[in-house]
PDB file of N, CA and C in Angstrom:
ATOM      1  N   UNK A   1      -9.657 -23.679 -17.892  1.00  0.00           N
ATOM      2  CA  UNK A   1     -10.244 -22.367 -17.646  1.00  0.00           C
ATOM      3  C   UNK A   1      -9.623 -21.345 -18.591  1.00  0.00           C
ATOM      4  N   UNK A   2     -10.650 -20.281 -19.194  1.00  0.00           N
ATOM      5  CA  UNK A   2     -10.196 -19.394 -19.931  1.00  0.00           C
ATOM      6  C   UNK A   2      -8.876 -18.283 -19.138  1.00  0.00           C
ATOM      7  N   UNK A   3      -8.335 -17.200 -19.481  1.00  0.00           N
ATOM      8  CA  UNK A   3      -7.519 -16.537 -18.852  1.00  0.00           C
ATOM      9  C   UNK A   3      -8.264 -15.347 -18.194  1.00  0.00           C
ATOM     10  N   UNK A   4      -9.004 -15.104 -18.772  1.00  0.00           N
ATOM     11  CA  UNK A   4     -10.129 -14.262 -17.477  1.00  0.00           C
ATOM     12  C   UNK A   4     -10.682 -14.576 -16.663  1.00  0.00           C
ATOM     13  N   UNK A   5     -11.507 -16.188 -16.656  1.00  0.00           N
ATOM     14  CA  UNK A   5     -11.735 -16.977 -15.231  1.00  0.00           C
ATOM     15  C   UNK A   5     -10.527 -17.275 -14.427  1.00  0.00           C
ATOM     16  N   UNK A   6      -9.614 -17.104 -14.627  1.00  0.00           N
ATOM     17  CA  UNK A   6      -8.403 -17.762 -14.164  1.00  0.00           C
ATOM     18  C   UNK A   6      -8.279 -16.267 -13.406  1.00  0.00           C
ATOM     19  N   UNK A   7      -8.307 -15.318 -14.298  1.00  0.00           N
ATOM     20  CA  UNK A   7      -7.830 -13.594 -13.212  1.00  0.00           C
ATOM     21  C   UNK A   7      -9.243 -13.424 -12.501  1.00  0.00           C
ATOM     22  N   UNK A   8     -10.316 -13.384 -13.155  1.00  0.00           N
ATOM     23  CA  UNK A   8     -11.247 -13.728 -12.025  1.00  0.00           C
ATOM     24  C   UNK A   8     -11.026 -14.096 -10.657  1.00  0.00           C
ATOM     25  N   UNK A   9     -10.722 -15.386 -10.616  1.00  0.00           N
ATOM     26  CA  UNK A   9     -10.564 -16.193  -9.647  1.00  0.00           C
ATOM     27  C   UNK A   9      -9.580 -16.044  -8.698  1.00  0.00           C
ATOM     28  N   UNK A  10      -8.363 -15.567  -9.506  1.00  0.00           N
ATOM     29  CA  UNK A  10      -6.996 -14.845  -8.341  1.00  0.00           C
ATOM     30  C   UNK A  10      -7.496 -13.628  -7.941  1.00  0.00           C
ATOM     31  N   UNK A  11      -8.888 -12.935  -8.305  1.00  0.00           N
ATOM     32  CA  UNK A  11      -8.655 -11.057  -8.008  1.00  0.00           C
ATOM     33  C   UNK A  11      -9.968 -11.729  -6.602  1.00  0.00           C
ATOM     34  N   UNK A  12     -10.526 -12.753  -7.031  1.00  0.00           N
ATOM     35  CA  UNK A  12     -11.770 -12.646  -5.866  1.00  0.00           C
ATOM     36  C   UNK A  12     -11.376 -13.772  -4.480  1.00  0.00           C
ATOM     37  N   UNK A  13     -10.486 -14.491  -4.550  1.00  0.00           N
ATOM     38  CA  UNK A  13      -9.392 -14.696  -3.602  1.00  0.00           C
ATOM     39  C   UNK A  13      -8.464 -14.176  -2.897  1.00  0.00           C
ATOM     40  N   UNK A  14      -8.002 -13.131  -3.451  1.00  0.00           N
ATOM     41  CA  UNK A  14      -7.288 -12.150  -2.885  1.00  0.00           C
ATOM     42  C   UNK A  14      -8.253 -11.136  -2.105  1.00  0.00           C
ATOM     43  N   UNK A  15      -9.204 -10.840  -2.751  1.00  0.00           N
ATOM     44  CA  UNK A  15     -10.570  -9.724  -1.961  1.00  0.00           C
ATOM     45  C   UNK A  15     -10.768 -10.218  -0.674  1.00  0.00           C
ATOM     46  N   UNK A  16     -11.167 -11.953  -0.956  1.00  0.00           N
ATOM     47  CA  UNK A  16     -11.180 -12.695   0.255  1.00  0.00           C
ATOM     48  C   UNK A  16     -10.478 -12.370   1.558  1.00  0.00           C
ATOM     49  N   UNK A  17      -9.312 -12.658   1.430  1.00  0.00           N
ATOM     50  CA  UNK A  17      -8.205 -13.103   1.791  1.00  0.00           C
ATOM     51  C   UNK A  17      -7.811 -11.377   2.474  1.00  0.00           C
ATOM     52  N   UNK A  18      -7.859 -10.560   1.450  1.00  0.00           N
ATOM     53  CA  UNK A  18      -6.909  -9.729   2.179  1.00  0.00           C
ATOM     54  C   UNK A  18      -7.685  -8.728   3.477  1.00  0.00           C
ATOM     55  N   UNK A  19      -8.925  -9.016   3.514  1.00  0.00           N
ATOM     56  CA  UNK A  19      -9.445  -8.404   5.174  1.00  0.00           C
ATOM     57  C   UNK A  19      -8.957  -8.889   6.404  1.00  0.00           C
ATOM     58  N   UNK A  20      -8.809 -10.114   5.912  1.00  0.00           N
ATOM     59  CA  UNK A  20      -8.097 -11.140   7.375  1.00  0.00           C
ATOM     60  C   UNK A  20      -6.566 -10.788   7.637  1.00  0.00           C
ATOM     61  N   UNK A  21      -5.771  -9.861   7.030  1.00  0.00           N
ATOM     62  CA  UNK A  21      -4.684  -9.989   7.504  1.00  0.00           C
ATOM     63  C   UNK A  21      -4.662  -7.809   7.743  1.00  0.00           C
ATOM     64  N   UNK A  22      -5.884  -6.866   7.440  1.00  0.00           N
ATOM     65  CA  UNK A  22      -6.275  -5.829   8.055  1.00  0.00           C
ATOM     66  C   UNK A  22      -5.690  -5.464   9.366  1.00  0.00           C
ATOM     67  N   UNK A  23      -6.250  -5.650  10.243  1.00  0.00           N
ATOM     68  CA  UNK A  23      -5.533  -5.905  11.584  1.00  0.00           C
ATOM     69  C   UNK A  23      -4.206  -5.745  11.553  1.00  0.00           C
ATOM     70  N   UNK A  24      -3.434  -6.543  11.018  1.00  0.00           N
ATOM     71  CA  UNK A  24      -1.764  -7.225  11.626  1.00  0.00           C
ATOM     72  C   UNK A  24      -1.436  -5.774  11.851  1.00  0.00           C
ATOM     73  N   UNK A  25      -0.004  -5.889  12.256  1.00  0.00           N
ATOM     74  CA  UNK A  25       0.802  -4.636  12.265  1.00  0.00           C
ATOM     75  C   UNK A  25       1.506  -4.586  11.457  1.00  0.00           C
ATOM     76  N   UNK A  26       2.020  -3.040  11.143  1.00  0.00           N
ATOM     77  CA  UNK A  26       2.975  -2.809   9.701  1.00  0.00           C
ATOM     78  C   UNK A  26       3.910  -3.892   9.542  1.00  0.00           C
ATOM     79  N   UNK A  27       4.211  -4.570   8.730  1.00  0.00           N
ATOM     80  CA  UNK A  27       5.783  -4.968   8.516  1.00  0.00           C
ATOM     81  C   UNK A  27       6.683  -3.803   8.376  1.00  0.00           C
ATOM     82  N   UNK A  28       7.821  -4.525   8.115  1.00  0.00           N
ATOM     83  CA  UNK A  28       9.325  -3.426   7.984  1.00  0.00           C
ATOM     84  C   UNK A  28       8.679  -2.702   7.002  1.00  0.00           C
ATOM     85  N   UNK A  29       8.880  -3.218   5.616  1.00  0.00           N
ATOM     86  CA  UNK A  29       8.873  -2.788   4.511  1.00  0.00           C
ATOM     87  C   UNK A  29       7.341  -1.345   4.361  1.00  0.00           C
ATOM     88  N   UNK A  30       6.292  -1.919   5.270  1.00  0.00           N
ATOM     89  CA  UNK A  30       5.143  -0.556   5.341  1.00  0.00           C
ATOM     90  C   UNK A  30       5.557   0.433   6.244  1.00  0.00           C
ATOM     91  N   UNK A  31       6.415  -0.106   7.337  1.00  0.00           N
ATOM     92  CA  UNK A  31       6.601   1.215   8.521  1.00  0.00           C
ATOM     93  C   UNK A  31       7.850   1.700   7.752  1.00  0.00           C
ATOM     94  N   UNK A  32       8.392   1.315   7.157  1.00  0.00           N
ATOM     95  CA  UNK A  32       9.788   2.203   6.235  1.00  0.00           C
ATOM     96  C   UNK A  32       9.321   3.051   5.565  1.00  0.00           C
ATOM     97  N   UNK A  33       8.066   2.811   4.658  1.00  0.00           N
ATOM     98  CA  UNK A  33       7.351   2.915   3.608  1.00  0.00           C
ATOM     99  C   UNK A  33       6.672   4.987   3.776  1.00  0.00           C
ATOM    100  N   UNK A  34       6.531   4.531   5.279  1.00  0.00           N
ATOM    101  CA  UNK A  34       5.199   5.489   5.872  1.00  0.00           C
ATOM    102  C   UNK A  34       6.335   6.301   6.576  1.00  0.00           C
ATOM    103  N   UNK A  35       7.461   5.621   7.562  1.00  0.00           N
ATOM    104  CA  UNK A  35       8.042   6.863   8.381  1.00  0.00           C
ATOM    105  C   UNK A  35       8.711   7.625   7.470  1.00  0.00           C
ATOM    106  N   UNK A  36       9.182   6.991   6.450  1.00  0.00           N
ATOM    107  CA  UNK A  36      10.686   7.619   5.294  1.00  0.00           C
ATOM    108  C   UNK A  36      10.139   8.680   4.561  1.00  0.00           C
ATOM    109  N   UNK A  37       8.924   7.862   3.737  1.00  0.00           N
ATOM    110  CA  UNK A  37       8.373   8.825   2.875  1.00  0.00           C
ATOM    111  C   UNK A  37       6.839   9.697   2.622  1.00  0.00           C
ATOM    112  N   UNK A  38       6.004   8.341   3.297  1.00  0.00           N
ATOM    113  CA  UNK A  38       4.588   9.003   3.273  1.00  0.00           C
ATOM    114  C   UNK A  38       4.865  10.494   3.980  1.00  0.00           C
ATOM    115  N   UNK A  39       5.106  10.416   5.441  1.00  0.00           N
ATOM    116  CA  UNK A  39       4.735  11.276   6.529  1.00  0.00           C
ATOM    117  C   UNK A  39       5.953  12.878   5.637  1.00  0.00           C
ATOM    118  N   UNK A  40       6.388  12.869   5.517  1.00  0.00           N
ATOM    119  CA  UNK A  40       7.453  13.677   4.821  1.00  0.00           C
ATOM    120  C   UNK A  40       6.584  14.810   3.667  1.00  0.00           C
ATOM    121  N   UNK A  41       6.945  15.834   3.173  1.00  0.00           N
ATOM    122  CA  UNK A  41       6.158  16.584   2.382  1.00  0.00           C
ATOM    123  C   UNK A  41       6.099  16.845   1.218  1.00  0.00           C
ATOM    124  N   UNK A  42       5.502  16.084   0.100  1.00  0.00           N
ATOM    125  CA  UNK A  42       5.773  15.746  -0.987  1.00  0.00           C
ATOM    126  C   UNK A  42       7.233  15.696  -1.523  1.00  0.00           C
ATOM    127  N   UNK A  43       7.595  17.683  -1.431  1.00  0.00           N
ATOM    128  CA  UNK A  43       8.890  17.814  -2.107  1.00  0.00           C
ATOM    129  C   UNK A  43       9.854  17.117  -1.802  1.00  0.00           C
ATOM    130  N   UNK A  44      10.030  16.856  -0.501  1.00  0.00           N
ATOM    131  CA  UNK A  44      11.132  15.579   0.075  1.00  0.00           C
ATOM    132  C   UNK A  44      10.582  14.534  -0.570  1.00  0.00           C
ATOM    133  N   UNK A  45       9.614  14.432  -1.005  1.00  0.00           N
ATOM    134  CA  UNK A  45       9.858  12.981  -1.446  1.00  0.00           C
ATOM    135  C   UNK A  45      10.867  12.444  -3.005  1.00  0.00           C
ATOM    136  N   UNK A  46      10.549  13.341  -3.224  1.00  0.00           N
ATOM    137  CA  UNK A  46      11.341  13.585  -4.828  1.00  0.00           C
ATOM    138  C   UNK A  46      12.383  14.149  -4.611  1.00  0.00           C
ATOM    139  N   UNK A  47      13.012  14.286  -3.632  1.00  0.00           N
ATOM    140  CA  UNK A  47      14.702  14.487  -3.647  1.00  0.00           C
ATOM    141  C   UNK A  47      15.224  13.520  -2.679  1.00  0.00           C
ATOM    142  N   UNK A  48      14.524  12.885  -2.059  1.00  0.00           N
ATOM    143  CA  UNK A  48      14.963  12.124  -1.413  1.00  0.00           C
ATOM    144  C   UNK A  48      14.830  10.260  -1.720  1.00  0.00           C
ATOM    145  N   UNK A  49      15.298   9.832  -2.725  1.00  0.00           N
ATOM    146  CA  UNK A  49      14.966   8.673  -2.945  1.00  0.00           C
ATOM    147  C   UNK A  49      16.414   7.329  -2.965  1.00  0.00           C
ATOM    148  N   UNK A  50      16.950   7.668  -1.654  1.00  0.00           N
ATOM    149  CA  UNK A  50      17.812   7.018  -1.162  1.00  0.00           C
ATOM    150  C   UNK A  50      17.512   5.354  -1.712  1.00  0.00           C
ATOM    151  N   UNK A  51      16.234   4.998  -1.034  1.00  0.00           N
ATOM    152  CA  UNK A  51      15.905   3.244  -1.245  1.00  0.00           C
ATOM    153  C   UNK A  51      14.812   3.433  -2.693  1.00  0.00           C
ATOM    154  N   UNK A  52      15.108   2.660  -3.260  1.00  0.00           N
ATOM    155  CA  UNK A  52      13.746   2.145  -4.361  1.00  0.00           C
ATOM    156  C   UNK A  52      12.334   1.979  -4.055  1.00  0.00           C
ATOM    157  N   UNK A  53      11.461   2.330  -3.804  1.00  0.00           N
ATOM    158  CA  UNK A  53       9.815   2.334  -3.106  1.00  0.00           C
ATOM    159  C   UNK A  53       9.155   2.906  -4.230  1.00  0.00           C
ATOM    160  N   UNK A  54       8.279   2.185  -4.858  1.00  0.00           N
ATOM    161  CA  UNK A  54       6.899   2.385  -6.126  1.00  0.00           C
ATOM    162  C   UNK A  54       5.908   2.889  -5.433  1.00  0.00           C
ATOM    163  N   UNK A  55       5.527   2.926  -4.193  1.00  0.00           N
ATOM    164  CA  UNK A  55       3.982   3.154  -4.280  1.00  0.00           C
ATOM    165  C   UNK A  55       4.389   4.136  -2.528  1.00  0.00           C
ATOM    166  N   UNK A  56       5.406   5.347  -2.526  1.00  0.00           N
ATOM    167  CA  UNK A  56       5.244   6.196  -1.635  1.00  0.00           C
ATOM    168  C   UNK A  56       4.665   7.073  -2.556  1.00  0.00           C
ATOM    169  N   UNK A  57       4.200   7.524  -2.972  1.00  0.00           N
ATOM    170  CA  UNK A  57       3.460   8.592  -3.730  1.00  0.00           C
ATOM    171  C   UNK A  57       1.709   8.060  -3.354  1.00  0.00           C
ATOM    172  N   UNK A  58       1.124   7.155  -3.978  1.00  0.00           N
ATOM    173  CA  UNK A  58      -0.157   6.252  -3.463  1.00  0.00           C
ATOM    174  C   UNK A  58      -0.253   6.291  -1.784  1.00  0.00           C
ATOM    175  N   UNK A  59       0.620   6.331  -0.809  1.00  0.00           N
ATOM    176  CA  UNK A  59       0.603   5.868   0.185  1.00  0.00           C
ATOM    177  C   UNK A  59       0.339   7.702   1.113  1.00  0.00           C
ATOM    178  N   UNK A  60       1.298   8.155   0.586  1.00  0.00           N
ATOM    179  CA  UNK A  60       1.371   9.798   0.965  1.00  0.00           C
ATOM    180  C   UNK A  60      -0.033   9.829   0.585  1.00  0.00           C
ATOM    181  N   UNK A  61      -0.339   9.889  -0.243  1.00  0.00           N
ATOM    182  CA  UNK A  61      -1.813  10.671  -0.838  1.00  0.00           C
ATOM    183  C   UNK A  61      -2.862  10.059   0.277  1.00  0.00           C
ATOM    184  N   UNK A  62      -3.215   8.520   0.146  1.00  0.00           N
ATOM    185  CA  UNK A  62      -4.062   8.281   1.059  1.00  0.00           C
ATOM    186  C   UNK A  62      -3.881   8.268   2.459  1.00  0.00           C
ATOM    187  N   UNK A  63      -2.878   8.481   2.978  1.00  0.00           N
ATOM    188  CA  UNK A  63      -1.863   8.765   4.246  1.00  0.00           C
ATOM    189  C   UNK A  63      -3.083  10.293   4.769  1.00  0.00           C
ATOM    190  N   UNK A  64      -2.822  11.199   3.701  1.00  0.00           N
ATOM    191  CA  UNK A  64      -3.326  12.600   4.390  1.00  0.00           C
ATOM    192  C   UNK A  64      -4.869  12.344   3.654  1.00  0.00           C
ATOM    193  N   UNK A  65      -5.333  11.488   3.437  1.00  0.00           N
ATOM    194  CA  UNK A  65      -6.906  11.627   3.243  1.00  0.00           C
ATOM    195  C   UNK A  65      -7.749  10.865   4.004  1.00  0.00           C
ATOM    196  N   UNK A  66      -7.237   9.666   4.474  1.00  0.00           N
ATOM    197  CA  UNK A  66      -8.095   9.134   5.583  1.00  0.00           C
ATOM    198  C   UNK A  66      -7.028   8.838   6.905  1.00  0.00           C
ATOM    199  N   UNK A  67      -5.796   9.368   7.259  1.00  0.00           N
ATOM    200  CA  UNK A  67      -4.995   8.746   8.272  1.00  0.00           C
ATOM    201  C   UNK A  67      -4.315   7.928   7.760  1.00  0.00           C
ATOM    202  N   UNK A  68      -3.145   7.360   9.131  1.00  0.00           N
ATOM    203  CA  UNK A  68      -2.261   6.268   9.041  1.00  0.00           C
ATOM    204  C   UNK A  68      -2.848   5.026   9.863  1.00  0.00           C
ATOM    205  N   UNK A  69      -3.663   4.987   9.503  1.00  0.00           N
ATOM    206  CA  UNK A  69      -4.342   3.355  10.572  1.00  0.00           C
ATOM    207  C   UNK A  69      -3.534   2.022   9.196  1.00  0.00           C
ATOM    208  N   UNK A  70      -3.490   1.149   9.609  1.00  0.00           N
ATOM    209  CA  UNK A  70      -2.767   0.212   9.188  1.00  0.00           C
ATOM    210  C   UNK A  70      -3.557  -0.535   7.634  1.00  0.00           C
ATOM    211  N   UNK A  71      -4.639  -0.682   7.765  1.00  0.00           N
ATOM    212  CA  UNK A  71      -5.499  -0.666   6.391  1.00  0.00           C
ATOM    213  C   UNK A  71      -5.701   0.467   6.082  1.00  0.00           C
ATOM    214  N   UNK A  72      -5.042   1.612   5.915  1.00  0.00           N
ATOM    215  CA  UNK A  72      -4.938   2.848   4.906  1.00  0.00           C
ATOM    216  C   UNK A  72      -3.773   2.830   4.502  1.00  0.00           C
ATOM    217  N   UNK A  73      -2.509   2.060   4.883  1.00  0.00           N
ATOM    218  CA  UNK A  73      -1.180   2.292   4.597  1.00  0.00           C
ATOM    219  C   UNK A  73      -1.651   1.397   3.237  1.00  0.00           C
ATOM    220  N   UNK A  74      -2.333  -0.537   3.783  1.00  0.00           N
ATOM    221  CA  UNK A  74      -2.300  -0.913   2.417  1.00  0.00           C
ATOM    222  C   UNK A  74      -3.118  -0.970   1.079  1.00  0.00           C
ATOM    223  N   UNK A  75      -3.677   0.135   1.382  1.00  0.00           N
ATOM    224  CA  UNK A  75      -5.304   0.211   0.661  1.00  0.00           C
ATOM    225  C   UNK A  75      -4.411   0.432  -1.018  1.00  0.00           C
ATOM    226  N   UNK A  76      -3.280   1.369  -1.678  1.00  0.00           N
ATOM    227  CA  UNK A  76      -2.586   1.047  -2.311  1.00  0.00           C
ATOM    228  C   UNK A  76      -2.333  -0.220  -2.906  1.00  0.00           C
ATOM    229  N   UNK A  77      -1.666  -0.923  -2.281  1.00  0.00           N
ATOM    230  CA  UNK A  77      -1.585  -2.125  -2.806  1.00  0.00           C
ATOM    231  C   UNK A  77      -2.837  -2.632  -3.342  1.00  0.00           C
ATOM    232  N   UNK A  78      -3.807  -2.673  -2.591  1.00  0.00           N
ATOM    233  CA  UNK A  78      -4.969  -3.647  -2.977  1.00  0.00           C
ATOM    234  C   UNK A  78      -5.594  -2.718  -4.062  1.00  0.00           C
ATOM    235  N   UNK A  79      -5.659  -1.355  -4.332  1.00  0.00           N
ATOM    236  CA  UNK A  79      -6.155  -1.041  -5.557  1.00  0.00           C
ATOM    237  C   UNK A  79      -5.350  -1.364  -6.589  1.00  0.00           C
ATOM    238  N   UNK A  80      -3.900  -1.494  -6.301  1.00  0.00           N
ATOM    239  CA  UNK A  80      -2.607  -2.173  -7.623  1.00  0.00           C
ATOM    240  C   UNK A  80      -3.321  -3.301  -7.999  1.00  0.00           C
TER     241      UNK A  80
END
């Protein structure tokens, strides 16, 4: 397989795949993610960067545009 059928094939497996696990409840790493930094007000977020976290900025943003329901925390990820 070429290297674009090949990313093809991992991006439309994952599409699959990632509605079925919608539902679950936060893990550690999303409820850390959301109490530490999403819910907090931007400016804290940028002075406060005690732990290493890439995608509280993505998470804040869609946090205050559709809620904290549990497929909005990871809607981030899945657009990464």
């Amino acid at each position: 397989m070429s290297e674009r059928a090949c990313f093809l094939a991992v991006l439309l497996a994952a599409l699959a795949v990632w509605p079925l696990f919608l539902s679950d409840p936060l893990r550690h790493y999303e409820a850390y993610t959301v109490a530490s930094y999403a819910k907090k007000p931007f400016f804290l977020t940028f002075t406060d960067l005690c732990t290493p976290n890439n995608h509280m900025l993505p998470v804040g943003f869609v946090i205050r545009l559709f809620g904290d329901a549990e497929w909005v925390v990871r809607l981030p990820a899945l657009a990464a």
